[in-house]
N, C-alpha and C. Protein backbone atom coordinates (compact mmCIF):
# COMPACT_ATOMS: atom_id res chain seq x y z
N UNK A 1 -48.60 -41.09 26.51
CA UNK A 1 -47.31 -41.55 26.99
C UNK A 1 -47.43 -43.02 27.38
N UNK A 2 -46.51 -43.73 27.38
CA UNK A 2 -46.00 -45.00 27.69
C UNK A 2 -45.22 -45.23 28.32
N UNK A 3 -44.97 -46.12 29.74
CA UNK A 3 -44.29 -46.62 30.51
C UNK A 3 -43.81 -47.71 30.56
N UNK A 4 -43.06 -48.23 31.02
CA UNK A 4 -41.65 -49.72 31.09
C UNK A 4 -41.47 -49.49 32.60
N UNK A 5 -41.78 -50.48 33.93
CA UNK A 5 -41.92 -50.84 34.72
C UNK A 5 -40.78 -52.00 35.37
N UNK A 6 -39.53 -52.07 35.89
CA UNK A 6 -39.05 -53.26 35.91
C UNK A 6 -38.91 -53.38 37.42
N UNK A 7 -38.97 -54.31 38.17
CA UNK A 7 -39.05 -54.54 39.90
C UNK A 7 -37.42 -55.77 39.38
N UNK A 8 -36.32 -55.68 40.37
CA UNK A 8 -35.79 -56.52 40.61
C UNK A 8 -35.66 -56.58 41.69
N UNK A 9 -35.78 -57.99 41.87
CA UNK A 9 -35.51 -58.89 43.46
C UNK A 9 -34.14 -59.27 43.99
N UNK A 10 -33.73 -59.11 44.99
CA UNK A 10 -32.21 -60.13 45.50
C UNK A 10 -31.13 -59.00 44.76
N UNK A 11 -31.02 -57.73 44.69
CA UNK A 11 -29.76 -56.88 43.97
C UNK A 11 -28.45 -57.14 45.54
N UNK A 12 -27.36 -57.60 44.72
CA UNK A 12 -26.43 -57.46 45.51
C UNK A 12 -26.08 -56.55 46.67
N UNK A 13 -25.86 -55.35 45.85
CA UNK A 13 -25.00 -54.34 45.95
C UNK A 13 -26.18 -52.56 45.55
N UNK A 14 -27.01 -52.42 45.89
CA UNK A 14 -28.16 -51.10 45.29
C UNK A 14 -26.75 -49.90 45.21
N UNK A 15 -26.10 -49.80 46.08
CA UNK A 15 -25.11 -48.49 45.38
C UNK A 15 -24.25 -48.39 44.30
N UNK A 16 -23.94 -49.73 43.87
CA UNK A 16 -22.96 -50.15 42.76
C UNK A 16 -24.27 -50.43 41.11
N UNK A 17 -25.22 -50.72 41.57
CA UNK A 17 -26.34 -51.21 40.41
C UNK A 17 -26.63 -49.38 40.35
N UNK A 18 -26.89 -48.79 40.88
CA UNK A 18 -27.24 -47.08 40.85
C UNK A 18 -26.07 -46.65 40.00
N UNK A 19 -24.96 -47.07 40.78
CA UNK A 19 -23.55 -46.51 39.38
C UNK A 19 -23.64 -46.57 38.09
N UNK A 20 -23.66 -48.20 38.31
CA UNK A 20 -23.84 -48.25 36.88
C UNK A 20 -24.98 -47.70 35.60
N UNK A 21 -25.59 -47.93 36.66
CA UNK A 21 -27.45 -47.70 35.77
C UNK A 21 -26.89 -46.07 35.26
N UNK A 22 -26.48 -45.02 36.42
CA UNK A 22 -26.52 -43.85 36.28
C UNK A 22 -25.74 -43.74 35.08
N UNK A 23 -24.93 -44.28 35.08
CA UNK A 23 -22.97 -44.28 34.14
C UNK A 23 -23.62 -44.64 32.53
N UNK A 24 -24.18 -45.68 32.55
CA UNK A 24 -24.68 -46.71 31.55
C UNK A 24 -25.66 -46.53 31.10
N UNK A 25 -26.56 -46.72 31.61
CA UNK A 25 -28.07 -47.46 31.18
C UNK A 25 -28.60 -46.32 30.64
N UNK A 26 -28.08 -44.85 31.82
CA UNK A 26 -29.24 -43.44 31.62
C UNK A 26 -29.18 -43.00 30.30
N UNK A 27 -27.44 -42.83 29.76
CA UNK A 27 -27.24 -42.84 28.35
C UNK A 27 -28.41 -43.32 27.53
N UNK A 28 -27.93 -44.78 27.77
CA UNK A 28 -28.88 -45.45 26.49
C UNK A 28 -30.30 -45.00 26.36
N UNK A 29 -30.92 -44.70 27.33
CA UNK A 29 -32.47 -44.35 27.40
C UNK A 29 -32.59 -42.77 26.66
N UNK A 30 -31.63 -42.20 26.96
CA UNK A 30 -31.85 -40.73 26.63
C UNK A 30 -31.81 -40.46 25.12
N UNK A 31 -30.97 -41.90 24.49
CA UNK A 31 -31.50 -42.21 22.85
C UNK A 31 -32.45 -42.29 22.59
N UNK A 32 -33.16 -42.89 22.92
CA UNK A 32 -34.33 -43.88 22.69
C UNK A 32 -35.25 -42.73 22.01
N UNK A 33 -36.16 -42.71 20.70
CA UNK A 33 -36.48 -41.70 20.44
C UNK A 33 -37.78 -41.77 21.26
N UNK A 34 -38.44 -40.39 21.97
CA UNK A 34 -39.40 -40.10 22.82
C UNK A 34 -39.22 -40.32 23.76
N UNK A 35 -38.14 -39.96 24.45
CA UNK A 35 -38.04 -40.24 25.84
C UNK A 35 -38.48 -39.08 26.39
N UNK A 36 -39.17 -39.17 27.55
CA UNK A 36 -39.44 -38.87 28.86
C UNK A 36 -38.39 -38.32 29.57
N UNK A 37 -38.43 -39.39 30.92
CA UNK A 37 -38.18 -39.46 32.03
C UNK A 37 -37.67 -40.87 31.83
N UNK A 38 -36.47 -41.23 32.88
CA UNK A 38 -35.85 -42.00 34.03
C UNK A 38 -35.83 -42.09 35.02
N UNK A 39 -36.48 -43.21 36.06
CA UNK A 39 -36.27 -43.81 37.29
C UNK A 39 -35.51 -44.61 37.73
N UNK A 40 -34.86 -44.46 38.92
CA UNK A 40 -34.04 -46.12 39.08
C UNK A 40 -34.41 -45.62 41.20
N UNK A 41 -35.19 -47.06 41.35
CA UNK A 41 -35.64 -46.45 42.77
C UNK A 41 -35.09 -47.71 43.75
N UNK A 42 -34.88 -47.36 44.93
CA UNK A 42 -33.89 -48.51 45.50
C UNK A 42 -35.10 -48.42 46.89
N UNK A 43 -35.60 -49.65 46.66
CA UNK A 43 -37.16 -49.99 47.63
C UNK A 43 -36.56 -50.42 48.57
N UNK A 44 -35.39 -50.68 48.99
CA UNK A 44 -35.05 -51.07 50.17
C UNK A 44 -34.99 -52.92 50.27
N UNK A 45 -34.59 -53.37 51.13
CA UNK A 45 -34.28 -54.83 51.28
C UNK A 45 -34.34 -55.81 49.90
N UNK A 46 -33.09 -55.23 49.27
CA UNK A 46 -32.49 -55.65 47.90
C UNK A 46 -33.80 -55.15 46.62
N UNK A 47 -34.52 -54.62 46.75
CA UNK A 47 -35.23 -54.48 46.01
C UNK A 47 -35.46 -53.17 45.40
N UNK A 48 -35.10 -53.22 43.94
CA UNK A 48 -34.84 -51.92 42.83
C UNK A 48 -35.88 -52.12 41.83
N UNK A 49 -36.08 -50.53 41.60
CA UNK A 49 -37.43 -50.68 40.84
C UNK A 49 -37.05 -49.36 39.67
N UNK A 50 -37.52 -49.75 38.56
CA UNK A 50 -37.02 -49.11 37.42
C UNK A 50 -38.18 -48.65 36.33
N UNK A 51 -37.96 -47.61 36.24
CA UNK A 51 -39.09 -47.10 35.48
C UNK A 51 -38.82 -45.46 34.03
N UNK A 52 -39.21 -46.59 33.11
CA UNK A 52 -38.78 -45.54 32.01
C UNK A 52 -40.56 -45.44 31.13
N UNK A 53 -40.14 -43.92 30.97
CA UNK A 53 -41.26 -42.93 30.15
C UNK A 53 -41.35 -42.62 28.96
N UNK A 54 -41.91 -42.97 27.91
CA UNK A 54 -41.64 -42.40 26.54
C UNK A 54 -42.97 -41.63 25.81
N UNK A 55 -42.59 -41.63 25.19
CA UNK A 55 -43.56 -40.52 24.20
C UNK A 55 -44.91 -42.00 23.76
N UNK A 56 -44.49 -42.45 22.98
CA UNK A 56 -45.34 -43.90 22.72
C UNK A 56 -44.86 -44.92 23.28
N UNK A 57 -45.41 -45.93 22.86
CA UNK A 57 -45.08 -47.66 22.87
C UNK A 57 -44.25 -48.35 22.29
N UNK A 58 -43.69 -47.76 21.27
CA UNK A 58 -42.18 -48.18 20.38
C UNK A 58 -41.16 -47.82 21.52
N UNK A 59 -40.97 -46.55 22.25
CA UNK A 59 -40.39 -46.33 22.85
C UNK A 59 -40.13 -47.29 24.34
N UNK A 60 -41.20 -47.69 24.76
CA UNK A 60 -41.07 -48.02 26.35
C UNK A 60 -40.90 -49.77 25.60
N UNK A 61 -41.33 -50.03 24.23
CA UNK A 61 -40.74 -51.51 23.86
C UNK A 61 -39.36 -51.06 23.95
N UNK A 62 -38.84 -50.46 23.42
CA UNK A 62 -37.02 -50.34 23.33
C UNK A 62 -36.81 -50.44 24.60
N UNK A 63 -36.77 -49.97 25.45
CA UNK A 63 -36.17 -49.43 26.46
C UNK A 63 -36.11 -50.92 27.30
N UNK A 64 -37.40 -51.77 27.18
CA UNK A 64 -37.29 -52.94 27.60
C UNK A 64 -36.20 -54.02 27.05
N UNK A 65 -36.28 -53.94 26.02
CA UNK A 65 -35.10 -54.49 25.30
C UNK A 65 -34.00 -54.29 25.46
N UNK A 66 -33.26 -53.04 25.57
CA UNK A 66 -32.55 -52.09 26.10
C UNK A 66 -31.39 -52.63 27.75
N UNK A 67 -32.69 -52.55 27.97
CA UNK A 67 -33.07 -53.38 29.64
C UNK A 67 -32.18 -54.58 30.06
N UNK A 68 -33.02 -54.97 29.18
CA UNK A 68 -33.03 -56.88 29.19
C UNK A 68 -30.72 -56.87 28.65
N UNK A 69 -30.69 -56.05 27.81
CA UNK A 69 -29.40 -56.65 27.15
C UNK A 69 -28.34 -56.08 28.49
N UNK A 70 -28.54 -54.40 28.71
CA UNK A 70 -27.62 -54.01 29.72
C UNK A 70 -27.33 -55.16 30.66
N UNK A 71 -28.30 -55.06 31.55
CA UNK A 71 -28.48 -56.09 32.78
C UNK A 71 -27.53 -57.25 32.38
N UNK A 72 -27.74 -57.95 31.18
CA UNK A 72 -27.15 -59.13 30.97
C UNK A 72 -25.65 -58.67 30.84
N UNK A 73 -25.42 -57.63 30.19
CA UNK A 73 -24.24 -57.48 30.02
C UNK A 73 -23.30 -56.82 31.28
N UNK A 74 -23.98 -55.84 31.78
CA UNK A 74 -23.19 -55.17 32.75
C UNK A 74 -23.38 -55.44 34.67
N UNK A 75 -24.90 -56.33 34.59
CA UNK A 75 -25.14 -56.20 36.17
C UNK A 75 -25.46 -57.42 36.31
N UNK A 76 -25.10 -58.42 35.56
CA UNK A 76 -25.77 -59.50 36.22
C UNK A 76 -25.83 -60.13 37.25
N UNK A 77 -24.38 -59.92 38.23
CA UNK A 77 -23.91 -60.42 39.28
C UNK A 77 -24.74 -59.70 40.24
N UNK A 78 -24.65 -58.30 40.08
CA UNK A 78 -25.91 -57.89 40.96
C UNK A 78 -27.08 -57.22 40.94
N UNK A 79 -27.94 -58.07 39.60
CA UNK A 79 -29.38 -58.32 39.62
C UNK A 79 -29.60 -60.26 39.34
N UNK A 80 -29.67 -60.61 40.29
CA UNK A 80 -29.19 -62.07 40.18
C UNK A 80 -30.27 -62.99 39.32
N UNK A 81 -31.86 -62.17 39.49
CA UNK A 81 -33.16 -62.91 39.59
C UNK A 81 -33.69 -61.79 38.32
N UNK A 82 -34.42 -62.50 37.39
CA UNK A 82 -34.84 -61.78 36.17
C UNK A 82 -36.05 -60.81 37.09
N UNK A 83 -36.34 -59.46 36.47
CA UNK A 83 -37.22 -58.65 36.86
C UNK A 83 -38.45 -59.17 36.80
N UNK A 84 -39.23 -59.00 37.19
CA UNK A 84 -40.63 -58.92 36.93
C UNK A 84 -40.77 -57.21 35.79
N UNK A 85 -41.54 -57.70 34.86
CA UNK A 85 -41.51 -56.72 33.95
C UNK A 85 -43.25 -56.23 33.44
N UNK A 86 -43.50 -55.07 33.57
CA UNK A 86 -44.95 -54.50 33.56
C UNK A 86 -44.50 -53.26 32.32
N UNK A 87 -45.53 -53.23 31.57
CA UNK A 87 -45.65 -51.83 30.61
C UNK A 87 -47.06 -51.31 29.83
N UNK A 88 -47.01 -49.98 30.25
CA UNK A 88 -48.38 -49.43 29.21
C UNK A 88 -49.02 -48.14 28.94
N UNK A 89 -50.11 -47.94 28.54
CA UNK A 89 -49.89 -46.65 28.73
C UNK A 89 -50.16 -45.58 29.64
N UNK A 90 -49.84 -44.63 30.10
CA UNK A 90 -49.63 -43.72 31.00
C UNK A 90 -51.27 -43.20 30.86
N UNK A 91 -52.13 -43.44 31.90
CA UNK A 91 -53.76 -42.63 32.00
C UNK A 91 -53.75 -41.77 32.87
N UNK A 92 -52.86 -41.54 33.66
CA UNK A 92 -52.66 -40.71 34.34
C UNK A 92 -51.43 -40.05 35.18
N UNK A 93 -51.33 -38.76 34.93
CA UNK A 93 -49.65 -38.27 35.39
C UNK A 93 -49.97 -36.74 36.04
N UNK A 94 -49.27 -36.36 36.87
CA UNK A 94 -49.07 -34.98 37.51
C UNK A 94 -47.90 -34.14 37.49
């Protein structure tokens, strides 16, 4: 398995970025062929952390891509600061 890791800093609004993500984003991932699992985790003091699971590495590349376009398109106002972005493969899971 393969993971896609995204941390954003400075989120406006974490209950309105959860809407959407839930409304939006979860869709798109649940295409993605080999999907997993979906995360969307709200760390507290503006800080959201996002984490998608796939079968391989084609997969957790999409999903980054995926990522990158939603955000631009639907949240930008409140994900203000580009993510820090981590991905690879899964060595260990429970």
């Amino acid at each position: 398995m393969y993971a896609a890791v995204r941390r954003y800093d400075g989120v406006t609004d974490p209950a309105e970025a959860a809407r959407l993500v839930n409304e939006g984003f979860v869709p798109l991932m649940r295409q993605v062929p080999g999907f997993v699992a979906y995360y969307w985790v709200d760390a507290g003091d503006g800080v959201m952390v996002s984490t998608s699971v796939f079968q391989d590495r084609a997969g957790a590349e999409e999903s980054i891509s995926r990522a990158s376009d939603f955000v631009r398109d639907n949240l930008a106002s409140l994900l203000p600061a580009p993510p820090e972005v981590m991905a690879g493969e899964v060595v260990v899971s429970a």
